[in-house]
N, C-alpha and C. Protein backbone atom coordinates (compact mmCIF):
# COMPACT_ATOMS: atom_id res chain seq x y z
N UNK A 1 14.44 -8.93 -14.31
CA UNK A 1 14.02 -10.08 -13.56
C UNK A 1 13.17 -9.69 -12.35
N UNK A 2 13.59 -8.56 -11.97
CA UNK A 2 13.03 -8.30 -10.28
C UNK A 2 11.94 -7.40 -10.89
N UNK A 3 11.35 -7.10 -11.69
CA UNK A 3 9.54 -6.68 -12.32
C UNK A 3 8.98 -8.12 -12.46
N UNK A 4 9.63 -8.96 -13.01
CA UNK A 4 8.68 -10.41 -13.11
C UNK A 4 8.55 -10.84 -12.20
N UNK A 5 9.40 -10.93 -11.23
CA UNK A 5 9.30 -11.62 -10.06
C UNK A 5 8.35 -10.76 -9.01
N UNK A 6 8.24 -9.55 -9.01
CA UNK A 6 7.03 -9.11 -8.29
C UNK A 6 5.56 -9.21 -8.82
N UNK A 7 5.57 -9.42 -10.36
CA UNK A 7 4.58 -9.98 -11.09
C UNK A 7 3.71 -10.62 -10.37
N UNK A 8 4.76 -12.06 -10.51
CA UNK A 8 4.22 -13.13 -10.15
C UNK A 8 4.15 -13.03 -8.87
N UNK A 9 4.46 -12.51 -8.01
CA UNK A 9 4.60 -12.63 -6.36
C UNK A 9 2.97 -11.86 -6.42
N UNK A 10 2.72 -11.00 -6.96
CA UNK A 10 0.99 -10.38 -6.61
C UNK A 10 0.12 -10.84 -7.58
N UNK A 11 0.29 -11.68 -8.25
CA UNK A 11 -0.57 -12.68 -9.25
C UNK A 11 -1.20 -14.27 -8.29
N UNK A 12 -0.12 -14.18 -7.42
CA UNK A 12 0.04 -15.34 -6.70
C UNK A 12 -0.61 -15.18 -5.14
N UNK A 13 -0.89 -13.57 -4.76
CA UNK A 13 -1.63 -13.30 -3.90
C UNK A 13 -2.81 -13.57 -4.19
N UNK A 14 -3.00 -13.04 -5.57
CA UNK A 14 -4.42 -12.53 -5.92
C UNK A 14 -5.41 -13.43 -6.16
N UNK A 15 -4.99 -14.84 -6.44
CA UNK A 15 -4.78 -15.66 -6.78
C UNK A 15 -5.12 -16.99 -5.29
N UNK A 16 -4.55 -16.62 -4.85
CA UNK A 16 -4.65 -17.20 -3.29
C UNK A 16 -3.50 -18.34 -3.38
N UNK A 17 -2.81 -18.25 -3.71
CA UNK A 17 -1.43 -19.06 -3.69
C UNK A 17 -0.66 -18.53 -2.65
N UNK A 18 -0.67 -17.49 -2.40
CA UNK A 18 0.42 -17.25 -1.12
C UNK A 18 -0.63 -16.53 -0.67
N UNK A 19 -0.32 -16.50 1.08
CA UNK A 19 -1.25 -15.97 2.02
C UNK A 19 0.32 -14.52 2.56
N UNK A 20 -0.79 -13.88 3.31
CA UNK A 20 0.08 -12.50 3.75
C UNK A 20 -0.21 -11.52 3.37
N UNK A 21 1.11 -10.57 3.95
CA UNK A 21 0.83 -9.09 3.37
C UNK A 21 1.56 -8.85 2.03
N UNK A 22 1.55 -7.95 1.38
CA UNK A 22 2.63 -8.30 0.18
C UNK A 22 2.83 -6.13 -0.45
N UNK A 23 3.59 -5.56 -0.31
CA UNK A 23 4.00 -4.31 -0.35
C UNK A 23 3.20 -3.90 -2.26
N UNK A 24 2.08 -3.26 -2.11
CA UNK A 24 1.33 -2.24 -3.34
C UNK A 24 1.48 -1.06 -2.81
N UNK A 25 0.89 -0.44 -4.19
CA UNK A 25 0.07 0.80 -4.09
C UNK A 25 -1.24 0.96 -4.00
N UNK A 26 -1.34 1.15 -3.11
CA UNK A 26 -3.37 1.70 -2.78
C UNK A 26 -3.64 2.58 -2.54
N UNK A 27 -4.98 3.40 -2.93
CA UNK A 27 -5.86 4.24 -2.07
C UNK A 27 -6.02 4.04 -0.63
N UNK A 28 -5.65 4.77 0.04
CA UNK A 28 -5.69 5.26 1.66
C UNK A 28 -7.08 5.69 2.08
N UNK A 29 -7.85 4.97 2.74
CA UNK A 29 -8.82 5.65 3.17
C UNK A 29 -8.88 6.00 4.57
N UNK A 30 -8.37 6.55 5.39
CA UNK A 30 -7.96 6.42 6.58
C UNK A 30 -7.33 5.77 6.99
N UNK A 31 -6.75 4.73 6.94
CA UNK A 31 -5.42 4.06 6.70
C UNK A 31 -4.44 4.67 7.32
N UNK A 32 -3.51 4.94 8.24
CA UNK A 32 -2.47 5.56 8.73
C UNK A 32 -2.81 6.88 8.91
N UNK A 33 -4.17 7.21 8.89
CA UNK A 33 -4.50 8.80 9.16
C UNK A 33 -4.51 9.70 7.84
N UNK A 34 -4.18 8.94 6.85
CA UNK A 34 -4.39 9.45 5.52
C UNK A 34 -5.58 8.98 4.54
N UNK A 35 -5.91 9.79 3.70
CA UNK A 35 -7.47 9.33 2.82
C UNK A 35 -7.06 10.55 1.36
N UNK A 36 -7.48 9.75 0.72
CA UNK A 36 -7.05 10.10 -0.62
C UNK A 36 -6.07 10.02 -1.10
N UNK A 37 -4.95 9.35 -0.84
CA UNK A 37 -3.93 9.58 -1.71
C UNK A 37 -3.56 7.52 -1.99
N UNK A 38 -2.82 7.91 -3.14
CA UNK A 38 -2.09 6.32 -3.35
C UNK A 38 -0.65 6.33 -2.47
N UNK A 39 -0.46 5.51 -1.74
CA UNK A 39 0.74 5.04 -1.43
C UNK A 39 1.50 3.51 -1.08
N UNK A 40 2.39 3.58 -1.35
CA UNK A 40 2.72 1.98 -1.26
C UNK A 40 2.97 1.64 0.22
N UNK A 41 1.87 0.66 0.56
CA UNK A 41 1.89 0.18 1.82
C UNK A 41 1.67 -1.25 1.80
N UNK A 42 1.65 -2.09 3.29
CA UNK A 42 1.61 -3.37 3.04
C UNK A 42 0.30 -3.79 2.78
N UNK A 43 -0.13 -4.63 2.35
CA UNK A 43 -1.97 -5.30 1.79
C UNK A 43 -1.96 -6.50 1.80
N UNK A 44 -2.82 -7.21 2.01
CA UNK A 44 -3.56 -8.56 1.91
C UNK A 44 -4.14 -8.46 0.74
N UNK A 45 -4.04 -8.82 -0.72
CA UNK A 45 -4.78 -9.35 -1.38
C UNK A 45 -5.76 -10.78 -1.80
N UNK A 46 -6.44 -10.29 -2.69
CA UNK A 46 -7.75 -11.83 -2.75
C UNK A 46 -8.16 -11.61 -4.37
N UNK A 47 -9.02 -12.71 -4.72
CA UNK A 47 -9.36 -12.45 -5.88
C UNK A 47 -10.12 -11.40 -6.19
N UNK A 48 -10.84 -10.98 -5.33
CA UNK A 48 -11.18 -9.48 -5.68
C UNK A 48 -10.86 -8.23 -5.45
N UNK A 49 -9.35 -8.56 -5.62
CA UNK A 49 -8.27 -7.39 -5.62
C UNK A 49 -7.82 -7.22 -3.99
N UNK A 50 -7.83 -5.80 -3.43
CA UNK A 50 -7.55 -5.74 -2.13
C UNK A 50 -8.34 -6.15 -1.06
N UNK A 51 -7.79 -6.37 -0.08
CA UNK A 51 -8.73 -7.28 1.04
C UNK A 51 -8.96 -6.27 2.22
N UNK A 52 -7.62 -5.67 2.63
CA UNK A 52 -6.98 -5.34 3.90
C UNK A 52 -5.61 -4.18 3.70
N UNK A 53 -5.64 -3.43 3.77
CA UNK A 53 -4.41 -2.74 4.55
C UNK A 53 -4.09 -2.96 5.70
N UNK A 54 -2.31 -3.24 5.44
CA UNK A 54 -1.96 -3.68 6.84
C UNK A 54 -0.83 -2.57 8.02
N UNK A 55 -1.97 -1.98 8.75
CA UNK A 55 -1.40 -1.07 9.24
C UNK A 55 -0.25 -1.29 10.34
N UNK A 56 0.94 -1.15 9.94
CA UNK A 56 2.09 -1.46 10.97
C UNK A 56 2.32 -0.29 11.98
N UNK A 57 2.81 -0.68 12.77
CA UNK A 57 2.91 0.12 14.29
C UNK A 57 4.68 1.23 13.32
N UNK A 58 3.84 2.40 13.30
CA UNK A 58 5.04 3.56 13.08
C UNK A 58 5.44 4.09 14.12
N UNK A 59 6.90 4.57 14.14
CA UNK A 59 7.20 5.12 15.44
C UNK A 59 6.52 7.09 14.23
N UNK A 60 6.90 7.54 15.54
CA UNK A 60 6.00 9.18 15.49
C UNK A 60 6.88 9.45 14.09
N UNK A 61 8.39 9.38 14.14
CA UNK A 61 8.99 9.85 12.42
C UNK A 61 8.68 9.48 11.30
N UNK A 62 8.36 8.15 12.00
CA UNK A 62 8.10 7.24 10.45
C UNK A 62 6.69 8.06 9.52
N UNK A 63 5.20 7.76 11.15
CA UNK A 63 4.46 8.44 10.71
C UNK A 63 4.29 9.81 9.99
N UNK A 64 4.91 10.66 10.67
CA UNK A 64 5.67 11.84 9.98
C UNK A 64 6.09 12.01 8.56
N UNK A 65 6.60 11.34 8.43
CA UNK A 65 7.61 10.51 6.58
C UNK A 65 6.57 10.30 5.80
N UNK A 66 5.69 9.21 6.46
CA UNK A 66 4.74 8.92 5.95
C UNK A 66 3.40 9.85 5.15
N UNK A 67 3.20 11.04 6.08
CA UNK A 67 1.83 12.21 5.77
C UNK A 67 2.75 13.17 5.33
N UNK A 68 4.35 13.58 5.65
CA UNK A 68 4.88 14.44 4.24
C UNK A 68 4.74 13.81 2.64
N UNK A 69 4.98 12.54 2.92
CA UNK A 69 4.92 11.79 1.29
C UNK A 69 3.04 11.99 0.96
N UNK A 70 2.18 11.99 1.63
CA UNK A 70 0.74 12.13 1.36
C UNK A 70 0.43 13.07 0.46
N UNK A 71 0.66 14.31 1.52
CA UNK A 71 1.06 15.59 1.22
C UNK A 71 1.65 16.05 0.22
N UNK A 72 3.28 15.83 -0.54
CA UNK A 72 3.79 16.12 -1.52
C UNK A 72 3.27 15.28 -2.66
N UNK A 73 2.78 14.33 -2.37
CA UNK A 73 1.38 13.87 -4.16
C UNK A 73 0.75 14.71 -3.86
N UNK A 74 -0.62 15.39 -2.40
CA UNK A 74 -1.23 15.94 -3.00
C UNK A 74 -1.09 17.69 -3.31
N UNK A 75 -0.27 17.99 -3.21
CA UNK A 75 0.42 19.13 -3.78
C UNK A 75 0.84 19.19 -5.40
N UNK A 76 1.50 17.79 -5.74
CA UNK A 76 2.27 17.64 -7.17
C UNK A 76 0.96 17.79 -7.68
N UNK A 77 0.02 16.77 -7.26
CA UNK A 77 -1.18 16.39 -8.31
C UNK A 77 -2.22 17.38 -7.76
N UNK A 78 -2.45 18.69 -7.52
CA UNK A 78 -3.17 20.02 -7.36
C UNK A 78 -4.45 19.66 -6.75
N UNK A 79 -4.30 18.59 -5.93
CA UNK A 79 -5.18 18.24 -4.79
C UNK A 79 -5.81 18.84 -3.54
């Protein structure tokens, strides 16, 4: 149930039925200080897919958490 229901919850962004941020996976292009990698962060979508990354205020660990997880994709994937 909870795969359909996120379905429809980013069908319904994309879509322009609901306004907001709504938690994907995207390409980082500087984005939180990271570029190249996919990670799931918050986004604004539109009908032509992504609009916006929505960069939330990290405290210094979070950020931290954040560029080890960058980092260990681009290590796995020989980046």
């Amino acid at each position: 149930m909870a795969p359909a229901h996120a379905s429809i919850e980013l069908i319904d962004h994309i879509r322009g039925a609901r306004t907001g941020s709504v938690p994907v996976s995207v390409m980082l292009q500087g984005e939180y200080g990271i570029d190249g990698v996919v990670l799931g962060v918050p986004a604004h979508l539109g009908s032509s897919g992504l609009v916006e990354v929505e960069e939330l205020q990290l405290t210094d660990q979070e950020q931290a958490a954040l560029q080890n997880a960058a980092d260990a994709l681009r290590s796995r994937l020989g980046l």
